[in-house]
Protein backbone atom coordinates (compact mmCIF):
# COMPACT_ATOMS: atom_id res chain seq x y z
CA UNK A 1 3.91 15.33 -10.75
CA UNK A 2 0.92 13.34 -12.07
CA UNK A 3 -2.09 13.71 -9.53
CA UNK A 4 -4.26 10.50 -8.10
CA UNK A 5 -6.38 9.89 -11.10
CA UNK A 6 -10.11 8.84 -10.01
CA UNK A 7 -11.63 8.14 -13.17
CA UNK A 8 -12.49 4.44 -14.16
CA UNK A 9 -11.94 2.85 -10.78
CA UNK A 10 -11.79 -0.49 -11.15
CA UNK A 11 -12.49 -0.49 -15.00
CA UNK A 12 -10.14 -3.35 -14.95
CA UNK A 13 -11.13 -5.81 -12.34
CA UNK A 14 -11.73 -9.10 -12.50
CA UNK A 15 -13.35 -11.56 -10.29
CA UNK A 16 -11.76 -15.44 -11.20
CA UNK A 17 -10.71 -18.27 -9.28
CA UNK A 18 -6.57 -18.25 -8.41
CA UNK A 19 -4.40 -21.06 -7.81
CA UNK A 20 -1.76 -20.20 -5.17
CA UNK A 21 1.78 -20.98 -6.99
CA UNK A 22 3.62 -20.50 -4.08
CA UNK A 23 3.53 -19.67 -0.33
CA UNK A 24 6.67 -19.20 1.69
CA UNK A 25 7.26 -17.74 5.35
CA UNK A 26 9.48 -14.71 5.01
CA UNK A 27 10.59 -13.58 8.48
CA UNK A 28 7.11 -13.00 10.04
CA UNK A 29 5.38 -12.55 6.74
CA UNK A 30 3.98 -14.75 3.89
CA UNK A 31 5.52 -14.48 0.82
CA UNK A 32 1.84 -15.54 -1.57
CA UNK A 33 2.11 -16.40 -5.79
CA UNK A 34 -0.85 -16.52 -7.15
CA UNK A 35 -1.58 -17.45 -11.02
CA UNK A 36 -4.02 -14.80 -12.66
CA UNK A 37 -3.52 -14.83 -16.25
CA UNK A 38 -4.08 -11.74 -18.30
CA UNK A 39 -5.25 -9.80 -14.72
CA UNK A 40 -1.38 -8.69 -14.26
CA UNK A 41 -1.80 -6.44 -17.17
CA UNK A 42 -3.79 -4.32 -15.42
CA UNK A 43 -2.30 -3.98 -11.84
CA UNK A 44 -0.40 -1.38 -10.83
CA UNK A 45 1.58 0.08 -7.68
CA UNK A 46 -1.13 1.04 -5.24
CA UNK A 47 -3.76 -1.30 -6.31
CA UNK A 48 -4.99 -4.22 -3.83
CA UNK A 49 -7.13 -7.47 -4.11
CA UNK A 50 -9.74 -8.46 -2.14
CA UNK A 51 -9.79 -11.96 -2.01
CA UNK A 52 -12.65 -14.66 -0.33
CA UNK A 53 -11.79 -15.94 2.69
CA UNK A 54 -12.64 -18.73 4.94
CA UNK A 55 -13.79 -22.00 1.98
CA UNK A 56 -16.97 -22.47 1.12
CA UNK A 57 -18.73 -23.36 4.11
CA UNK A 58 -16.89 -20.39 6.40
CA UNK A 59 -18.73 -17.80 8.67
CA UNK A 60 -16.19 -15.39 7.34
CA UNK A 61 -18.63 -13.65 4.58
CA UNK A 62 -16.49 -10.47 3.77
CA UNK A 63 -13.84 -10.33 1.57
CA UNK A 64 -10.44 -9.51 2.84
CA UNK A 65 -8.11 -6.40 1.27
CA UNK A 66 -4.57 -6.97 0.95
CA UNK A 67 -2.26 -4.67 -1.03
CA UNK A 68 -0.19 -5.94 -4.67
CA UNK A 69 3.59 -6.60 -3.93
CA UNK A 70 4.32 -6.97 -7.19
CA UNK A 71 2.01 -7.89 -10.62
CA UNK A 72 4.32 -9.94 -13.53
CA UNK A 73 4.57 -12.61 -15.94
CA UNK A 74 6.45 -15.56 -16.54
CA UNK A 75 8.42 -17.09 -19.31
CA UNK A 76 5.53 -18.81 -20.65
CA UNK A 77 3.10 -16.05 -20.22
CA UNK A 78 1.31 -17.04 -17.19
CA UNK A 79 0.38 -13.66 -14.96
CA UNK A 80 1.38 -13.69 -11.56
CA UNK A 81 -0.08 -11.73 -8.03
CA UNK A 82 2.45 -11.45 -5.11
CA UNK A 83 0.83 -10.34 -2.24
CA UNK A 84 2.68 -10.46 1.53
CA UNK A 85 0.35 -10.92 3.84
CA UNK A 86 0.85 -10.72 7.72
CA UNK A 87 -0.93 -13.47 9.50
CA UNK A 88 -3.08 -11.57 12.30
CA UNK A 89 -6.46 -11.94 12.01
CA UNK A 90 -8.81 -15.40 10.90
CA UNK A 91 -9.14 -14.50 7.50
CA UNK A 92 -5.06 -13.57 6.92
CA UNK A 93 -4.43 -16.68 9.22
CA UNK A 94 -7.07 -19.02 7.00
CA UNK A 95 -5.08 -17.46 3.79
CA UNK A 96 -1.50 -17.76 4.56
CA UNK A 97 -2.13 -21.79 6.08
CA UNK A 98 -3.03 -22.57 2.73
CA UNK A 99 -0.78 -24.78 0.77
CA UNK A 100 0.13 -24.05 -3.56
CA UNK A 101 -2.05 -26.00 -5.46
CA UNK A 102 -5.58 -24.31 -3.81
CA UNK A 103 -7.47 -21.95 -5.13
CA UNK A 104 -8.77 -18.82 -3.97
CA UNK A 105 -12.02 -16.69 -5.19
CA UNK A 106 -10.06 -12.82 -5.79
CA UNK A 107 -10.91 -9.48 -7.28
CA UNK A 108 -8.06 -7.28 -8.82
CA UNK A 109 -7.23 -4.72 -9.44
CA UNK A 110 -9.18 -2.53 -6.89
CA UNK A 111 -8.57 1.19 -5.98
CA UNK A 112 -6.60 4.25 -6.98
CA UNK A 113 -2.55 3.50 -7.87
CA UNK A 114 0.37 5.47 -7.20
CA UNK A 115 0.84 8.74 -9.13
CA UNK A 116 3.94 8.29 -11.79
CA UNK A 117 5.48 11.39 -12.45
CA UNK A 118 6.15 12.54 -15.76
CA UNK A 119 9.73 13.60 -15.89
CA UNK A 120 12.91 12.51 -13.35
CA UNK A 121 12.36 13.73 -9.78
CA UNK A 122 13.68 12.73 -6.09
CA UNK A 123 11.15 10.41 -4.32
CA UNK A 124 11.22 9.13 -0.74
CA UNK A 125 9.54 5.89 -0.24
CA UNK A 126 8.64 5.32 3.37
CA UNK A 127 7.12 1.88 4.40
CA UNK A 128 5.94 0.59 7.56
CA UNK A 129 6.04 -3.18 8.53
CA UNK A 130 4.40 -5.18 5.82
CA UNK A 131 3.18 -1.59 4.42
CA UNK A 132 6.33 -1.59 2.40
CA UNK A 133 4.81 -4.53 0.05
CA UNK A 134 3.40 -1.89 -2.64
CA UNK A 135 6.84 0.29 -2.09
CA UNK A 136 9.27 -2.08 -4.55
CA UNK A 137 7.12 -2.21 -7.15
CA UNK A 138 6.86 1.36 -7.47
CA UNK A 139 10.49 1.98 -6.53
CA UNK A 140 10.96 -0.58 -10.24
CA UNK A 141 8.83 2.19 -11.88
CA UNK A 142 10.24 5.30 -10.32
CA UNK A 143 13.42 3.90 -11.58
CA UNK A 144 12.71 2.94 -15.23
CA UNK A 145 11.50 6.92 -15.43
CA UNK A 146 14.80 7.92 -14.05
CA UNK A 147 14.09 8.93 -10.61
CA UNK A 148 16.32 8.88 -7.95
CA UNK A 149 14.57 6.81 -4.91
CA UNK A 150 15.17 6.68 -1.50
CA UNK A 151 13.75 4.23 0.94
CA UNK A 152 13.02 4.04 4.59
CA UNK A 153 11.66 0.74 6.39
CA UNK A 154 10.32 0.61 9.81
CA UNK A 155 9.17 -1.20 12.32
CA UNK A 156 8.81 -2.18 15.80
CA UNK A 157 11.39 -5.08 15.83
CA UNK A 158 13.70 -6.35 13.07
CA UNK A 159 12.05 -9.25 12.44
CA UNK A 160 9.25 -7.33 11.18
CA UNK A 161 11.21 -5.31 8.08
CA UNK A 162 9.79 -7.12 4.63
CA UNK A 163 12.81 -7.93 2.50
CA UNK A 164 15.22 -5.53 3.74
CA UNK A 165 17.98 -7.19 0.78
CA UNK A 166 15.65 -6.50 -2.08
CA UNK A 167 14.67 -2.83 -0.71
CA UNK A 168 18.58 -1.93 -0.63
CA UNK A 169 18.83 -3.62 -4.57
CA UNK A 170 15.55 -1.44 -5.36
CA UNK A 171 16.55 2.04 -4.41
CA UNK A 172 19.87 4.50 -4.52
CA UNK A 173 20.09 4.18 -0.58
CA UNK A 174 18.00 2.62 1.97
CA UNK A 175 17.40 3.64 5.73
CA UNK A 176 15.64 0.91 8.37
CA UNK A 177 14.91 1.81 11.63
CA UNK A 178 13.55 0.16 15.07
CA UNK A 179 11.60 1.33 17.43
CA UNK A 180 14.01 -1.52 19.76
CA UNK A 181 16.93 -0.28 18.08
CA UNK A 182 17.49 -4.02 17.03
CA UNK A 183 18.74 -3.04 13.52
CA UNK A 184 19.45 0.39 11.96
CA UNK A 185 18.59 3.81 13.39
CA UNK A 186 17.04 3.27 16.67
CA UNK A 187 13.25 5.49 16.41
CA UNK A 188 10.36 5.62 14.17
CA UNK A 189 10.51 6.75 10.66
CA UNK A 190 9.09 9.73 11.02
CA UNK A 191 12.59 11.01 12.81
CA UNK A 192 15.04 10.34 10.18
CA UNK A 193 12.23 12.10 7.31
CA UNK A 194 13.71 15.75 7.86
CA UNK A 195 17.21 15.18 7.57
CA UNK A 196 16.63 12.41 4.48
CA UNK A 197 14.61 15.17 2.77
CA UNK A 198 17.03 17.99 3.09
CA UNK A 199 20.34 15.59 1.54
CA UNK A 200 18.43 14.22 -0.87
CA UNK A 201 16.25 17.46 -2.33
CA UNK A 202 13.18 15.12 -2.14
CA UNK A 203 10.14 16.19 -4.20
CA UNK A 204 7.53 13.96 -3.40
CA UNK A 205 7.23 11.48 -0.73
CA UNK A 206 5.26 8.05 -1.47
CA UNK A 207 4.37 5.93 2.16
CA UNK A 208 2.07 3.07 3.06
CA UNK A 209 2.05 1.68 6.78
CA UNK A 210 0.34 1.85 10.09
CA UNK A 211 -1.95 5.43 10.08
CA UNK A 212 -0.80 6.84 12.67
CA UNK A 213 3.00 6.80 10.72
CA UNK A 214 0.81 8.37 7.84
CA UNK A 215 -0.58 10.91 10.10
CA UNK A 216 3.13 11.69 11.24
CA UNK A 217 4.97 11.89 7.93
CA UNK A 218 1.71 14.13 6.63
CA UNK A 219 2.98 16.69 9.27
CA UNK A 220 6.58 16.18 8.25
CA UNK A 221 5.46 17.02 4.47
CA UNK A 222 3.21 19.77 5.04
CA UNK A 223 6.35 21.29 6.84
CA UNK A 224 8.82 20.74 3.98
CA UNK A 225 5.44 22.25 1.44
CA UNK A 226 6.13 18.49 -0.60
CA UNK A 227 3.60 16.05 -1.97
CA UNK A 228 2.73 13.09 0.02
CA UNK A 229 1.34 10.29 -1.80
CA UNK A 230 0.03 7.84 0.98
CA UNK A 231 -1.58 4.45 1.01
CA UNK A 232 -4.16 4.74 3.90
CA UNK A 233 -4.58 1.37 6.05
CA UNK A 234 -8.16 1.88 6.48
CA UNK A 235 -10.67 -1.37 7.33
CA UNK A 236 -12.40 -2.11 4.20
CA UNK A 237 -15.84 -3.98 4.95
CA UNK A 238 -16.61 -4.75 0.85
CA UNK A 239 -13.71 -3.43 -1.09
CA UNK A 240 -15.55 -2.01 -3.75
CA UNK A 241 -17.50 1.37 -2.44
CA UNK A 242 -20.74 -0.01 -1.39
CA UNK A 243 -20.70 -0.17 2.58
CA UNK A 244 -19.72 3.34 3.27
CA UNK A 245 -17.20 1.28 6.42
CA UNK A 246 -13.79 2.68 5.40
CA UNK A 247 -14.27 6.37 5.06
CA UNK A 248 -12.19 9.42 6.05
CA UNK A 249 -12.92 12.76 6.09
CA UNK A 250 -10.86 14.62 3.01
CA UNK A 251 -10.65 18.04 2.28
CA UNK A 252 -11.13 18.68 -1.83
CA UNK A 253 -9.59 20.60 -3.93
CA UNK A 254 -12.55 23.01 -3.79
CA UNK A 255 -11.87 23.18 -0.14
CA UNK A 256 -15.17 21.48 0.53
CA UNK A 257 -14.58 18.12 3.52
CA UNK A 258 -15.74 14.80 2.41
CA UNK A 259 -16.49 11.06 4.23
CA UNK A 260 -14.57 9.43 0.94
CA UNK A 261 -14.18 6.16 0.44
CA UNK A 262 -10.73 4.86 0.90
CA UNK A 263 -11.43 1.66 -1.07
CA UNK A 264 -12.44 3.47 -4.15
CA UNK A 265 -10.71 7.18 -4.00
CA UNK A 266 -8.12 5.44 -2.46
CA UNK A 267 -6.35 3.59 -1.17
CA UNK A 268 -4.19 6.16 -2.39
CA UNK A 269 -4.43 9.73 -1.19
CA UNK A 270 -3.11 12.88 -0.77
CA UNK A 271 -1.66 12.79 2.61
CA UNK A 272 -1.59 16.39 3.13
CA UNK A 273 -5.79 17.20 2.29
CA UNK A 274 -6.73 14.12 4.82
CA UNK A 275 -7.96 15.00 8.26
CA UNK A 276 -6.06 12.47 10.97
CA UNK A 277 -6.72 13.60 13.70
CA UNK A 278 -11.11 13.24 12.58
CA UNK A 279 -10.44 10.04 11.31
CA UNK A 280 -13.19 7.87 13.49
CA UNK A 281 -15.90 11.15 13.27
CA UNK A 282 -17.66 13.13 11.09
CA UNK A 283 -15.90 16.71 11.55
CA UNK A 284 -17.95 20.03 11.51
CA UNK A 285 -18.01 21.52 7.70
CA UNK A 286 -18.38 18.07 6.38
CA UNK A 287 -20.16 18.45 2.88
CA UNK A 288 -24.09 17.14 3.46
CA UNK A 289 -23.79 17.81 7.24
């Protein structure tokens, strides 16, 4: 299994003005297109975009993060960003009212990707409400390495499971479950893991969602002795390592604890070497302390 490669973050990224291609409601979601020419090349499963939110004459001065669905091209070579974006806050809300044919101030790719293994393996993709977006990508590339891939969707409600259809197309078989029990297994995700990980001999388990979900399937993995590759949802203040606001404390592989920067060293980490249950303080040991 290829480790979480750190160097030349953000090599690649661009800042340019996007024009939004399309915007569609999907269930509770919004299903974004935006145009971004050669900037495609370089994005890959894991990566996110922080884009300018707000127009020009907003109090809303900070950037907001939201993670790649899917990077491509069209016929006619134009490179495309897909982003789903949930509609909570004033800067998602200002983003997903806005209508194709504006254009948007982005920076992409940001942050660590998804490590791709190097040979065929069994890999459990586990995605929590709109956390799932970066999932399908990476299931595509999983696949064209010959993985097997499993997927499991969760949330609290139905309505809130991204493009169930496409995740059961994407993967060899696909679980969803409800904390209301209003479609598939009635629970959390973190209660089907064990049994999913023991029938399908799963090496490595890829997740993005909630943290708290994180912090449970980290437990779940560490008990099974398998790689978690996990896409932390921490709040990122600048996006690109200055402001020191989205840190977590991280063990190394030295064994030394670090506040690390989950917009730069992340947003993908090793699940298992992150301290949850620290994540809001500064834990004894801590290197500098």
């Amino acid at each position: 299994m290829a480790k979480v490669g750190r160097p030349l973050i953000n090599a690649k990224a661009q800042q340019l003005t996007a024009e939004i291609l399309s915007n569609k409601r999907v269930g509770t979601y919004n299903h974004m297109v935006f145009a971004v020419n050669d900037l495609a090349h370089h994005c890959r499963p894991g990566n996110f975009v922080a884009i300018s939110v707000g127009g020009a004459n907003s109090s809303m001065v900070l950037r907001r993060a939201f993670a790649i669905y899917r990077a491509s091209h069209r016929s006619d070579g134009v490179g495309l960003l897909e982003l789903v974006v949930a509609p909570h806050g004033s800067g998602s809300k200002w983003l997903a009212a806005q209508n194709p044919g504006a254009c948007v101030d982005l920076i992409a790719p940001l942050g660590t990707a998804f490590g791709i293994p190097t040979e065929p393996i069994n890999a459990l993709l586990v995605g929590g409400g709109y956390g799932s977006a970066p999932l399908f990508a990476l299931a595509e590339v999983l696949k064209a390495r010959g993985c097997r891939v499993h997927m499991v969707l969760g949330a609290s409600v139905a309505g809130k499971i991204y493009a169930p259809l496409e995740g059961k197309r994407s993967v060899n078989s696909l679980t969803i479950t409800t904390e209301d029990g209003s479609a598939g297994v009635s629970g959390r995700v973190s209660d089907v893991l064990p049994e999913l990980i023991k029938e399908h001999e799963i090496d490595v388990i890829y997740s993005c969602g909630p943290m708290a979900m994180l912090e449970a399937i980290t437990t779940i993995s560490q008990s099974h002795e398998i790689l978690h590759q996990c896409s932390v949802e921490e709040s990122m203040a600048c996006g690109i390592g200055v402001c020191m606001t989205c840190v977590l404390p991280v063990a190394g592989d030295d064994g030394t604890i670090r506040m690390t920067r989950t917009c730069i060293e992340g947003p993908v980490m090793d699940g298992n070497k992150v301290l949850w249950s620290r994540s809001r303080e500064v834990p004894e040991g801590v290197w500098g302390r």
